[in-house]
PDB file of N, CA and C in Angstrom:
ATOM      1  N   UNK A   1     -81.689  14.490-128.263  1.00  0.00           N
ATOM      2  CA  UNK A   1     -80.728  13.477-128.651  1.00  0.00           C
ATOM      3  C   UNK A   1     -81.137  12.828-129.958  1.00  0.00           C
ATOM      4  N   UNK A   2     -80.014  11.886-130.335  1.00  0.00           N
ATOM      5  CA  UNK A   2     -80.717  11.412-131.735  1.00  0.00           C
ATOM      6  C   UNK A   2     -81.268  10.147-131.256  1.00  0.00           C
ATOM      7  N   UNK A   3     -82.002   9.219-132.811  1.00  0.00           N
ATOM      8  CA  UNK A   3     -82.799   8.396-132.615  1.00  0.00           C
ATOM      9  C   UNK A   3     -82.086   7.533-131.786  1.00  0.00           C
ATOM     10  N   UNK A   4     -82.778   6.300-130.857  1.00  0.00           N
ATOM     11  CA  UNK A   4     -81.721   5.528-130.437  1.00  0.00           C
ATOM     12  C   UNK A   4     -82.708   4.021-130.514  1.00  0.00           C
ATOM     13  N   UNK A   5     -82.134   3.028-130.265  1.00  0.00           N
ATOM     14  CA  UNK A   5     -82.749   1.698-130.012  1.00  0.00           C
ATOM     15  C   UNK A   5     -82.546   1.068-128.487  1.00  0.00           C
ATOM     16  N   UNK A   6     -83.031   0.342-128.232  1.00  0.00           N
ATOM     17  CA  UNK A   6     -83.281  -0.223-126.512  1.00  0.00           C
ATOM     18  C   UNK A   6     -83.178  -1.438-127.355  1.00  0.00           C
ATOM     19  N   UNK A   7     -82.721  -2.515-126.613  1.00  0.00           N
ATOM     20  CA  UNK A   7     -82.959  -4.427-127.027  1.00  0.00           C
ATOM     21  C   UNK A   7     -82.568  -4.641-126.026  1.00  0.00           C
ATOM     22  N   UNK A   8     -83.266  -6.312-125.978  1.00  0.00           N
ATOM     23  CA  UNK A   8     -82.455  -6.824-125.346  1.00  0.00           C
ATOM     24  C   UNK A   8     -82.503  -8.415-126.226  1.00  0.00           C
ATOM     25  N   UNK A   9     -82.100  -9.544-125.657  1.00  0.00           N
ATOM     26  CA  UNK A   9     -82.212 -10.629-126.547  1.00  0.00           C
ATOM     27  C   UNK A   9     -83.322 -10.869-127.608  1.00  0.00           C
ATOM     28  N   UNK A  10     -84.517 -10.366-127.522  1.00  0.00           N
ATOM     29  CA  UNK A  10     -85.676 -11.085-128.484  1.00  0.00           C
ATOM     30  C   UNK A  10     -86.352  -9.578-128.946  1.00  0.00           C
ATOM     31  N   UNK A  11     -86.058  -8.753-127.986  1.00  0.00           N
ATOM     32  CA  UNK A  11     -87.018  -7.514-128.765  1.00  0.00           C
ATOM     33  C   UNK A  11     -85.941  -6.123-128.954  1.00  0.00           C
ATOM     34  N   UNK A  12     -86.389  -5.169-129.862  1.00  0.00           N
ATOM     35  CA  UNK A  12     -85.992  -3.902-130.364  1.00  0.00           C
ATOM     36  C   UNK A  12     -86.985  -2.870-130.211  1.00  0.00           C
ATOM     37  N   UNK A  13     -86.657  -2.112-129.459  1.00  0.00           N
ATOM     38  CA  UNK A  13     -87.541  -0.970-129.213  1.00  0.00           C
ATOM     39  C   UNK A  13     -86.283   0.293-129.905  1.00  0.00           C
ATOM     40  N   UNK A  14     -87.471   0.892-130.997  1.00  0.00           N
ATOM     41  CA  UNK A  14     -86.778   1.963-131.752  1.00  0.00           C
ATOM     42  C   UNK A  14     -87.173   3.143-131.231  1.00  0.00           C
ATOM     43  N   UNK A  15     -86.205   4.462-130.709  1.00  0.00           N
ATOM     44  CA  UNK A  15     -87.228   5.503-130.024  1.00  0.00           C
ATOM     45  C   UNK A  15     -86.498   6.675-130.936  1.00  0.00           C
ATOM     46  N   UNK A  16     -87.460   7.776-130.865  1.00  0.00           N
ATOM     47  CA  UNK A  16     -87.172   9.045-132.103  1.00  0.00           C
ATOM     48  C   UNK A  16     -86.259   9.857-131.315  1.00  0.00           C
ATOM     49  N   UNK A  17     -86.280  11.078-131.940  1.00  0.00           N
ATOM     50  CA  UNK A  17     -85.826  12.144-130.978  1.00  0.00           C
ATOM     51  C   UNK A  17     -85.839  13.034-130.213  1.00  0.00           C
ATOM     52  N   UNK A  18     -87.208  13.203-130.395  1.00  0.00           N
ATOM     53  CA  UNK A  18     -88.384  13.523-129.306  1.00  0.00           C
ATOM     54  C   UNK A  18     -88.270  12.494-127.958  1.00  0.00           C
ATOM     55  N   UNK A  19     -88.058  11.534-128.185  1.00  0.00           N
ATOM     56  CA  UNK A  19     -88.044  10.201-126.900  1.00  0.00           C
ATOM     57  C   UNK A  19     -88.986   9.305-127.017  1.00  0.00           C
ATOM     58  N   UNK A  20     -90.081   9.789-128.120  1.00  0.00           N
ATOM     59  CA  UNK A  20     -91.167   8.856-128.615  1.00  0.00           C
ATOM     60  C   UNK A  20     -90.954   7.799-129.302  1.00  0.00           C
ATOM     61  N   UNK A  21     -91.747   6.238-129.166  1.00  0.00           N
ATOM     62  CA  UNK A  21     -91.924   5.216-129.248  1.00  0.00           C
ATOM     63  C   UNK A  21     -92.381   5.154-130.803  1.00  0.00           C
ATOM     64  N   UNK A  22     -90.770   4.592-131.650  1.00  0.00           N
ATOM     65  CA  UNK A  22     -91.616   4.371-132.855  1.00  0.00           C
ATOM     66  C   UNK A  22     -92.017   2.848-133.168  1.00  0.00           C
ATOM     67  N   UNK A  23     -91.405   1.737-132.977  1.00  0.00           N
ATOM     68  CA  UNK A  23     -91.458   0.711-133.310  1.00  0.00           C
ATOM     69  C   UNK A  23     -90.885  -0.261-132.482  1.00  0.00           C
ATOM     70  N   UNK A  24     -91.544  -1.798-132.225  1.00  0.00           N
ATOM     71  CA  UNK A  24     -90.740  -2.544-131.253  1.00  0.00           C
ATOM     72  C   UNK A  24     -91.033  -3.626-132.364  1.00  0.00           C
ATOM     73  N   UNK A  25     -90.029  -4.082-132.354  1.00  0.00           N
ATOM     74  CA  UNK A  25     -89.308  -5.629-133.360  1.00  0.00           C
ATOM     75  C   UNK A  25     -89.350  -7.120-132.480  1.00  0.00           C
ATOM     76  N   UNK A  26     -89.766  -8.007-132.512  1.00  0.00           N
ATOM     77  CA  UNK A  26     -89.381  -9.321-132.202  1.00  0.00           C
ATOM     78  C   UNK A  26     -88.861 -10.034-133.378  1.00  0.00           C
ATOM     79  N   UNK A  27     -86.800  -9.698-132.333  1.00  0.00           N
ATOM     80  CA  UNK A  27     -86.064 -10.350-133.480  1.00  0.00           C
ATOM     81  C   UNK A  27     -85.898 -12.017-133.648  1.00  0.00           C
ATOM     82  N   UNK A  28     -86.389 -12.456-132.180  1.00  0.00           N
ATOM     83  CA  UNK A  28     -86.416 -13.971-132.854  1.00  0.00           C
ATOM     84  C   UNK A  28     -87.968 -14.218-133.989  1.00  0.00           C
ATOM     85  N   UNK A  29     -89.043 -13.851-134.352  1.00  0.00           N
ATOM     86  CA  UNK A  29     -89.625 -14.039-135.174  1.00  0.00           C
ATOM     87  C   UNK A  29     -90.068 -13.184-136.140  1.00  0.00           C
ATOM     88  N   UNK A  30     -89.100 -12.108-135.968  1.00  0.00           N
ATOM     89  CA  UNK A  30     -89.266 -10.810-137.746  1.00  0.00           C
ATOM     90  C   UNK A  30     -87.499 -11.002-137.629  1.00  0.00           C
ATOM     91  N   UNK A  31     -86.682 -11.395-137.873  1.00  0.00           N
ATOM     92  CA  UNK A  31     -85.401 -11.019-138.148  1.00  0.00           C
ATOM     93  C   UNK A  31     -85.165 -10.125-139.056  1.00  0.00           C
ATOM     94  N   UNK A  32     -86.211  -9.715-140.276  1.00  0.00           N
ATOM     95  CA  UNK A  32     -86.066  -8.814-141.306  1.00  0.00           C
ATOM     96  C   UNK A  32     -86.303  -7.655-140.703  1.00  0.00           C
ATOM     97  N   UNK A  33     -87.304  -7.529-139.293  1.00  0.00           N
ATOM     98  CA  UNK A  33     -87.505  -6.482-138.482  1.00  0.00           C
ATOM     99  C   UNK A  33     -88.634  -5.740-139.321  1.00  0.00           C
ATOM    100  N   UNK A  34     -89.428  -6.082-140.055  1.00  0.00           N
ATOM    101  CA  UNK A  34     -90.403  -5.741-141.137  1.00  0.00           C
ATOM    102  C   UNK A  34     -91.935  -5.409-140.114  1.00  0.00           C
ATOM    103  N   UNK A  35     -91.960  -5.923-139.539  1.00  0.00           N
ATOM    104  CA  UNK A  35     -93.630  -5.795-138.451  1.00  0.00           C
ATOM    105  C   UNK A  35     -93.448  -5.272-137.170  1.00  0.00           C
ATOM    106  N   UNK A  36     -93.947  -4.045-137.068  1.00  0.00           N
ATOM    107  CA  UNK A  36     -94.023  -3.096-136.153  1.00  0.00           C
ATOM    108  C   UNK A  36     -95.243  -3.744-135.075  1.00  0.00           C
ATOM    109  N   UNK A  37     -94.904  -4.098-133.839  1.00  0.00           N
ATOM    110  CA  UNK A  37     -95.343  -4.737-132.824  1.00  0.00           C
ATOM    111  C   UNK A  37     -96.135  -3.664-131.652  1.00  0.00           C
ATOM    112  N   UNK A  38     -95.649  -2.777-131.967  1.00  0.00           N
ATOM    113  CA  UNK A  38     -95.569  -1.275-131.164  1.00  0.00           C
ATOM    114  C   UNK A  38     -97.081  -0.983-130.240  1.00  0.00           C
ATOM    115  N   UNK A  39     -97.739  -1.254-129.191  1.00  0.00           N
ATOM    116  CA  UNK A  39     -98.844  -1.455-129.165  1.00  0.00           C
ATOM    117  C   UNK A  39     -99.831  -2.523-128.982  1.00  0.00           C
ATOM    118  N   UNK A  40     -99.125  -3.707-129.285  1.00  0.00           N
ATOM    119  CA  UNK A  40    -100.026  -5.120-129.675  1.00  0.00           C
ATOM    120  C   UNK A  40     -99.875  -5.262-127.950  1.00  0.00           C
ATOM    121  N   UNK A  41    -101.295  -5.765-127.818  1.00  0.00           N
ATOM    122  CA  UNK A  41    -101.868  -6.837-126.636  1.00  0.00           C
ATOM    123  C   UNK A  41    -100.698  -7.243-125.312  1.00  0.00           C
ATOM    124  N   UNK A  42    -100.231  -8.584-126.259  1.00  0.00           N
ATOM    125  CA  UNK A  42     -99.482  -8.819-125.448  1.00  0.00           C
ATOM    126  C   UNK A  42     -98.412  -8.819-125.142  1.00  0.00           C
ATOM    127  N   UNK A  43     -97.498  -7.929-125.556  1.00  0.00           N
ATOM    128  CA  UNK A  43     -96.376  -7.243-125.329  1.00  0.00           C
ATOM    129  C   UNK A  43     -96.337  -6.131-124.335  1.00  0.00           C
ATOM    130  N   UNK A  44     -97.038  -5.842-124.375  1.00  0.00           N
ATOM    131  CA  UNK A  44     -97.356  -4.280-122.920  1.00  0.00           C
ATOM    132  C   UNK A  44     -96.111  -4.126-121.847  1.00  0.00           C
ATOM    133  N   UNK A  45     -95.804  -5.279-121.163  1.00  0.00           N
ATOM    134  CA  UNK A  45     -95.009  -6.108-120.311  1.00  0.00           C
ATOM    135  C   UNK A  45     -93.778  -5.598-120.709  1.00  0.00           C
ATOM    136  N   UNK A  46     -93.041  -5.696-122.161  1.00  0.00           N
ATOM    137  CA  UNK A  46     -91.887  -5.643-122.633  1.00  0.00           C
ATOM    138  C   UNK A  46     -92.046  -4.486-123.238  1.00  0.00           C
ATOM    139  N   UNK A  47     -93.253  -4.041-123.873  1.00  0.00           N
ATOM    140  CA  UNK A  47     -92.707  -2.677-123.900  1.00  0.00           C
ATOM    141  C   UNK A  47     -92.369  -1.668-122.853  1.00  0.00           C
ATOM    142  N   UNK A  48     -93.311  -1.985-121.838  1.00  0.00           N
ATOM    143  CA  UNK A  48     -92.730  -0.722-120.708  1.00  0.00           C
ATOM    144  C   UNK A  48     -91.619  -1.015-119.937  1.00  0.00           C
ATOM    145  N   UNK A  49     -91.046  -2.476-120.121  1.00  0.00           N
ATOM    146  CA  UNK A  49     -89.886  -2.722-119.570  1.00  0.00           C
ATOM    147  C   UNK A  49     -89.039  -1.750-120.370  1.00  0.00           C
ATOM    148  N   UNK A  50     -88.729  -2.011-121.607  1.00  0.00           N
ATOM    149  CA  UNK A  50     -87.957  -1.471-122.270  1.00  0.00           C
ATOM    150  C   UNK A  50     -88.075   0.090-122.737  1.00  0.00           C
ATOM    151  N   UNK A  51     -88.942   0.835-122.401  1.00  0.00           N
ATOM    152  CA  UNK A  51     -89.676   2.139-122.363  1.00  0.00           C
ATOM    153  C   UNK A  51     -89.444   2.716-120.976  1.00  0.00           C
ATOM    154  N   UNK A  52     -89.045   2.449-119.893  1.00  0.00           N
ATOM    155  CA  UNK A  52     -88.200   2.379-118.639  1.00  0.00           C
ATOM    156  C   UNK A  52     -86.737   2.561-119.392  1.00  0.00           C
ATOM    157  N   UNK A  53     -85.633   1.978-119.686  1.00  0.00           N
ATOM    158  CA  UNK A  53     -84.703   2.341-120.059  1.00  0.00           C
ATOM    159  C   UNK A  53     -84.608   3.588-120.845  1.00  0.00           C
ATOM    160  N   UNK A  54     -85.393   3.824-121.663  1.00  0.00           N
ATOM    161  CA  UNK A  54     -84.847   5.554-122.596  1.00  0.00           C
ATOM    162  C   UNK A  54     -85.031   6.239-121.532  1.00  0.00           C
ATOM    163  N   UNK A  55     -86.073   6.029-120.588  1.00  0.00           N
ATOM    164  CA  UNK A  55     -86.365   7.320-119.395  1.00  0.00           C
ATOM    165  C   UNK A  55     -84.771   7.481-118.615  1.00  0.00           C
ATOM    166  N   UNK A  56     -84.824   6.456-118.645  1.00  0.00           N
ATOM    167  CA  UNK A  56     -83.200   6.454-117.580  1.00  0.00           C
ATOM    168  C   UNK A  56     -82.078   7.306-118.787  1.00  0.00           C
ATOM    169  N   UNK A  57     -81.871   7.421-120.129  1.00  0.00           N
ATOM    170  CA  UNK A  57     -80.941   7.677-121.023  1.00  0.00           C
ATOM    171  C   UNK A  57     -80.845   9.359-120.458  1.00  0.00           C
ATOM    172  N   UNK A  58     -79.424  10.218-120.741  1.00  0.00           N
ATOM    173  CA  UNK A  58     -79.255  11.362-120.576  1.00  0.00           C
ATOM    174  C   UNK A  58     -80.254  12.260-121.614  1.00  0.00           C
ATOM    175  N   UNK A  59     -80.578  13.362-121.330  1.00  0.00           N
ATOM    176  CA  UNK A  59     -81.322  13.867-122.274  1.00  0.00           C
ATOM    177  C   UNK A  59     -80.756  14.886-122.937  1.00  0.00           C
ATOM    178  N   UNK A  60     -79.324  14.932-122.959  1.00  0.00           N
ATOM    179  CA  UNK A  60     -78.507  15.204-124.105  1.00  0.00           C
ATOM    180  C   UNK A  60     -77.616  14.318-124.506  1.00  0.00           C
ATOM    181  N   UNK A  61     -77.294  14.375-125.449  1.00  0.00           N
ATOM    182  CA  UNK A  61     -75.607  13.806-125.943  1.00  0.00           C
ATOM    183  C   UNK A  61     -74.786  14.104-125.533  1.00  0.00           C
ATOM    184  N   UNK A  62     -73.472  13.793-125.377  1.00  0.00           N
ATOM    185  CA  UNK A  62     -72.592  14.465-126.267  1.00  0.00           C
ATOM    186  C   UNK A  62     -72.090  14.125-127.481  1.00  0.00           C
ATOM    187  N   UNK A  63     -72.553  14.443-128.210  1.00  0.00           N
ATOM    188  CA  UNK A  63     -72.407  14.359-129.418  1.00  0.00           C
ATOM    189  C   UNK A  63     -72.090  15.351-130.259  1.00  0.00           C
ATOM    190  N   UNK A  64     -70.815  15.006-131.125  1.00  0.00           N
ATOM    191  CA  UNK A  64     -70.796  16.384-131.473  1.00  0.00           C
ATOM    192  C   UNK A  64     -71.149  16.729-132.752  1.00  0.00           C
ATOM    193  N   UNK A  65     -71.192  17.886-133.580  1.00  0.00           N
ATOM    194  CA  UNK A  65     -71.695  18.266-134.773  1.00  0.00           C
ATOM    195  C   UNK A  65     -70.756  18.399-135.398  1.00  0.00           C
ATOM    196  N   UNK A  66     -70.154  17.418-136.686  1.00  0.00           N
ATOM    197  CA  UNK A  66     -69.694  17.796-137.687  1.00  0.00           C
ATOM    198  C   UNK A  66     -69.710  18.351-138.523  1.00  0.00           C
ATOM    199  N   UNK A  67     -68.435  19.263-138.904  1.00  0.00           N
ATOM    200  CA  UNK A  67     -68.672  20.100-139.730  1.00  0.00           C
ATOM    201  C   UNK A  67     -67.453  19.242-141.272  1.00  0.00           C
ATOM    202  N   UNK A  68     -68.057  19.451-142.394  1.00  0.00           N
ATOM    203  CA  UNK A  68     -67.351  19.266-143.758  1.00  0.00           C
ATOM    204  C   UNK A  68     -66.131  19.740-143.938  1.00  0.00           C
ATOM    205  N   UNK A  69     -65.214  19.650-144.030  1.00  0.00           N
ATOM    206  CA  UNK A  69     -64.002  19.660-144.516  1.00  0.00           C
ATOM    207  C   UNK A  69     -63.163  19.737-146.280  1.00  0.00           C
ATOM    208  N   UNK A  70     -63.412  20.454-146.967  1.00  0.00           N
ATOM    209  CA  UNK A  70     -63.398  20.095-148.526  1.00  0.00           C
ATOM    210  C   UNK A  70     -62.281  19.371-148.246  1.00  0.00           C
ATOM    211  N   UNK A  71     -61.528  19.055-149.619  1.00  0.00           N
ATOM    212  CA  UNK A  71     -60.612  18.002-150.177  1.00  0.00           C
ATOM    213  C   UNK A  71     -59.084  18.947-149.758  1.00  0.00           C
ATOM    214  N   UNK A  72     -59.023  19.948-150.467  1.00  0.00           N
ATOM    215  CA  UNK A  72     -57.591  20.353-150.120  1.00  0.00           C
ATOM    216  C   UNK A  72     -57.810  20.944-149.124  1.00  0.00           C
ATOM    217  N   UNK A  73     -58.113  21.357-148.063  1.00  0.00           N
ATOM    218  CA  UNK A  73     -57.876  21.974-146.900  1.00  0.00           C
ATOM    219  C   UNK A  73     -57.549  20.800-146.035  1.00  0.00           C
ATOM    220  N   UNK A  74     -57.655  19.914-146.228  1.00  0.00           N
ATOM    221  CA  UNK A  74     -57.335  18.854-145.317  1.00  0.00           C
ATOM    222  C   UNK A  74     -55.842  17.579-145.246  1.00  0.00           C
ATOM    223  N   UNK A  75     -55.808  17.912-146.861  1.00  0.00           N
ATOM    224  CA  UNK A  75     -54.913  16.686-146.832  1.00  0.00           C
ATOM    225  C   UNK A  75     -53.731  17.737-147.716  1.00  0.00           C
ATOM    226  N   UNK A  76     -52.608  17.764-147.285  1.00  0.00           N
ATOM    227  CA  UNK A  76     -51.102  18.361-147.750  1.00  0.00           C
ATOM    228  C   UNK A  76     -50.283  16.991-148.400  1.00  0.00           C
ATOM    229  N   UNK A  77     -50.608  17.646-149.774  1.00  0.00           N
ATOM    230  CA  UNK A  77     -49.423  16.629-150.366  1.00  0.00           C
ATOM    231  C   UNK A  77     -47.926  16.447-150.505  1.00  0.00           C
ATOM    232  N   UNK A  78     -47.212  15.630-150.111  1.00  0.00           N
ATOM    233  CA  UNK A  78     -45.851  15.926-149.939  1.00  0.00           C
ATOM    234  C   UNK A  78     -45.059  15.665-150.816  1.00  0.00           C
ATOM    235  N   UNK A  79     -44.541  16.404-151.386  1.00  0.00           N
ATOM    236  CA  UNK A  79     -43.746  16.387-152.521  1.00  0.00           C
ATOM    237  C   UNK A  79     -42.439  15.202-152.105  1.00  0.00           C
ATOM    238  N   UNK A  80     -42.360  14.420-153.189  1.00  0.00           N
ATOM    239  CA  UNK A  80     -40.762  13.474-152.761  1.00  0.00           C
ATOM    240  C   UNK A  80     -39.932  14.361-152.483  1.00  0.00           C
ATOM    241  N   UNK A  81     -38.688  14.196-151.976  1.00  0.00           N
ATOM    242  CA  UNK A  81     -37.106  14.783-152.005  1.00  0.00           C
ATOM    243  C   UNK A  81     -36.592  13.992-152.857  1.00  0.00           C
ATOM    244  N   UNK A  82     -36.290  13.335-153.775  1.00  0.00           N
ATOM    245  CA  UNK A  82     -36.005  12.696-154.537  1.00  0.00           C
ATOM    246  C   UNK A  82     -34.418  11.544-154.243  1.00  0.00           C
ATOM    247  N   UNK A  83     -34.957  11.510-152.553  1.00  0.00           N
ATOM    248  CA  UNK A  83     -34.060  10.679-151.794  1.00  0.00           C
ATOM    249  C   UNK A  83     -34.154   9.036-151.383  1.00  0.00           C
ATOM    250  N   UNK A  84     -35.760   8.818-152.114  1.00  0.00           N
ATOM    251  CA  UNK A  84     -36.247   7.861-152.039  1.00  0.00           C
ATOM    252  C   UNK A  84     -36.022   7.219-152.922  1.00  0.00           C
ATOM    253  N   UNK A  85     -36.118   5.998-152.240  1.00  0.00           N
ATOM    254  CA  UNK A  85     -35.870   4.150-153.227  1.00  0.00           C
ATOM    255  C   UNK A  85     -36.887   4.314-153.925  1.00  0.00           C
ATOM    256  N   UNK A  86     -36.574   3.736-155.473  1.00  0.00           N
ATOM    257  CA  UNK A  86     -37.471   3.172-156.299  1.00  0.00           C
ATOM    258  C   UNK A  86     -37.754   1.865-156.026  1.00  0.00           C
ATOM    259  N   UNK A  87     -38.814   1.472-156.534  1.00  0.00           N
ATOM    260  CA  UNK A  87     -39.360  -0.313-156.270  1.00  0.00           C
ATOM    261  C   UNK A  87     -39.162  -0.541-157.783  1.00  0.00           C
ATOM    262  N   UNK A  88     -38.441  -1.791-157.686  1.00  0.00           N
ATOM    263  CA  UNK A  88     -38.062  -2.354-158.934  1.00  0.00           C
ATOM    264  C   UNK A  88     -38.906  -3.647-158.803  1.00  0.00           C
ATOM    265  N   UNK A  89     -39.203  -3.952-160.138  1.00  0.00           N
ATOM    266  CA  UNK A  89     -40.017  -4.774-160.276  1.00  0.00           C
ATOM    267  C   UNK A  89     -39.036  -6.325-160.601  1.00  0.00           C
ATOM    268  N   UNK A  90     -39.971  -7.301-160.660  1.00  0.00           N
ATOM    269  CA  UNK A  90     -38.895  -8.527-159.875  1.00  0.00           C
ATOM    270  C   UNK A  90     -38.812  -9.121-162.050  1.00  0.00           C
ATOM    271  N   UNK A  91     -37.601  -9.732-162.029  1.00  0.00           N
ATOM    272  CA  UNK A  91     -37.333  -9.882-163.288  1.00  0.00           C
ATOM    273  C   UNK A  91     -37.927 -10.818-164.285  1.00  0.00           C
ATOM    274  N   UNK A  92     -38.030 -10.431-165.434  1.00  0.00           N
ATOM    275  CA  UNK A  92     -38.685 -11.938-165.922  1.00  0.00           C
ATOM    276  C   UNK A  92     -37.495 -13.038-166.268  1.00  0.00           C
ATOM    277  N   UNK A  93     -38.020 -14.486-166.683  1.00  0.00           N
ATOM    278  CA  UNK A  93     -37.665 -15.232-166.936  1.00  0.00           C
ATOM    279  C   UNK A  93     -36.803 -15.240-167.618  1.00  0.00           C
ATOM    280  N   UNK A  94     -36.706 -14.531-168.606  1.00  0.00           N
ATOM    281  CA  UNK A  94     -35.465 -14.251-170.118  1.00  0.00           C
ATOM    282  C   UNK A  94     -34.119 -13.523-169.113  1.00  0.00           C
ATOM    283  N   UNK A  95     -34.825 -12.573-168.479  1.00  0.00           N
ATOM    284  CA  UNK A  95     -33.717 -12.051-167.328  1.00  0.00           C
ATOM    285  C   UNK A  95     -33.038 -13.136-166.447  1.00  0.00           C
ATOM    286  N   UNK A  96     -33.458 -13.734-166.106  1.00  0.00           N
ATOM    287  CA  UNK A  96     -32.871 -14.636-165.175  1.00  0.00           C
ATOM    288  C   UNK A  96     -32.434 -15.402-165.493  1.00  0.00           C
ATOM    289  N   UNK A  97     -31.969 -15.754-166.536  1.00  0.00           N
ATOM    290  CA  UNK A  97     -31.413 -17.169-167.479  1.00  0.00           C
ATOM    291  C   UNK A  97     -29.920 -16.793-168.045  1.00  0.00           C
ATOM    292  N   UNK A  98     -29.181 -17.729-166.964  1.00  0.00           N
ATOM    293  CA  UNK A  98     -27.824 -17.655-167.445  1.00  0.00           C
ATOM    294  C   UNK A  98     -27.425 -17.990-168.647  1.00  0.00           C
ATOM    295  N   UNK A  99     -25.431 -17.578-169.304  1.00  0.00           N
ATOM    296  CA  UNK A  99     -25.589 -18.067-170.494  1.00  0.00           C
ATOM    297  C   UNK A  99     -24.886 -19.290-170.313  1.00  0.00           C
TER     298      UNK A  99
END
């Protein structure tokens, strides 16, 4: 599967695609999410809480694989019928001035 994230209110656990543990965030005191917590002391608790949830995740997707599309194979331009309203533009001032 692809990478995914686990949170819950205060922490972010980032996991690869392997299912391995890359990084856990405490977003109430990194909001920039800059310091990898992953490991530290006293978190243990919340990481395996949250390291419990990917185990539970399917171990496929469904997800599917996109494939590219160039430019004209996709979009058909439609020629007018030449049955259509023109948009007229609204008049100026000199126009609108009775004599």
């Amino acid at each position: 599967y692809r990478d995914r994230v686990v949170r819950d209110k205060r922490f972010k656990l980032f996991v690869n695609t392997n299912g391995g543990l890359e990084k856990l965030i405490d977003l109430t005191n990194d909001p920039e999410e800059e310091t990898n917590l992953l490991g530290s002391a006293g978190l243990s608790t919340t990481q395996e809480r949250l390291a419990e949830a990917v185990h539970r995740f399917p171990k496929v997707d469904a997800d599917p694989i996109y494939e590219r599309i160039e430019y004209p194979a996709y979009i058909k331009i439609k020629k007018t019928s030449g049955t259509h309203k023109t948009r007229r533009l609204p008049l100026s001032d000199t126009q609108l001035s009775v004599p």
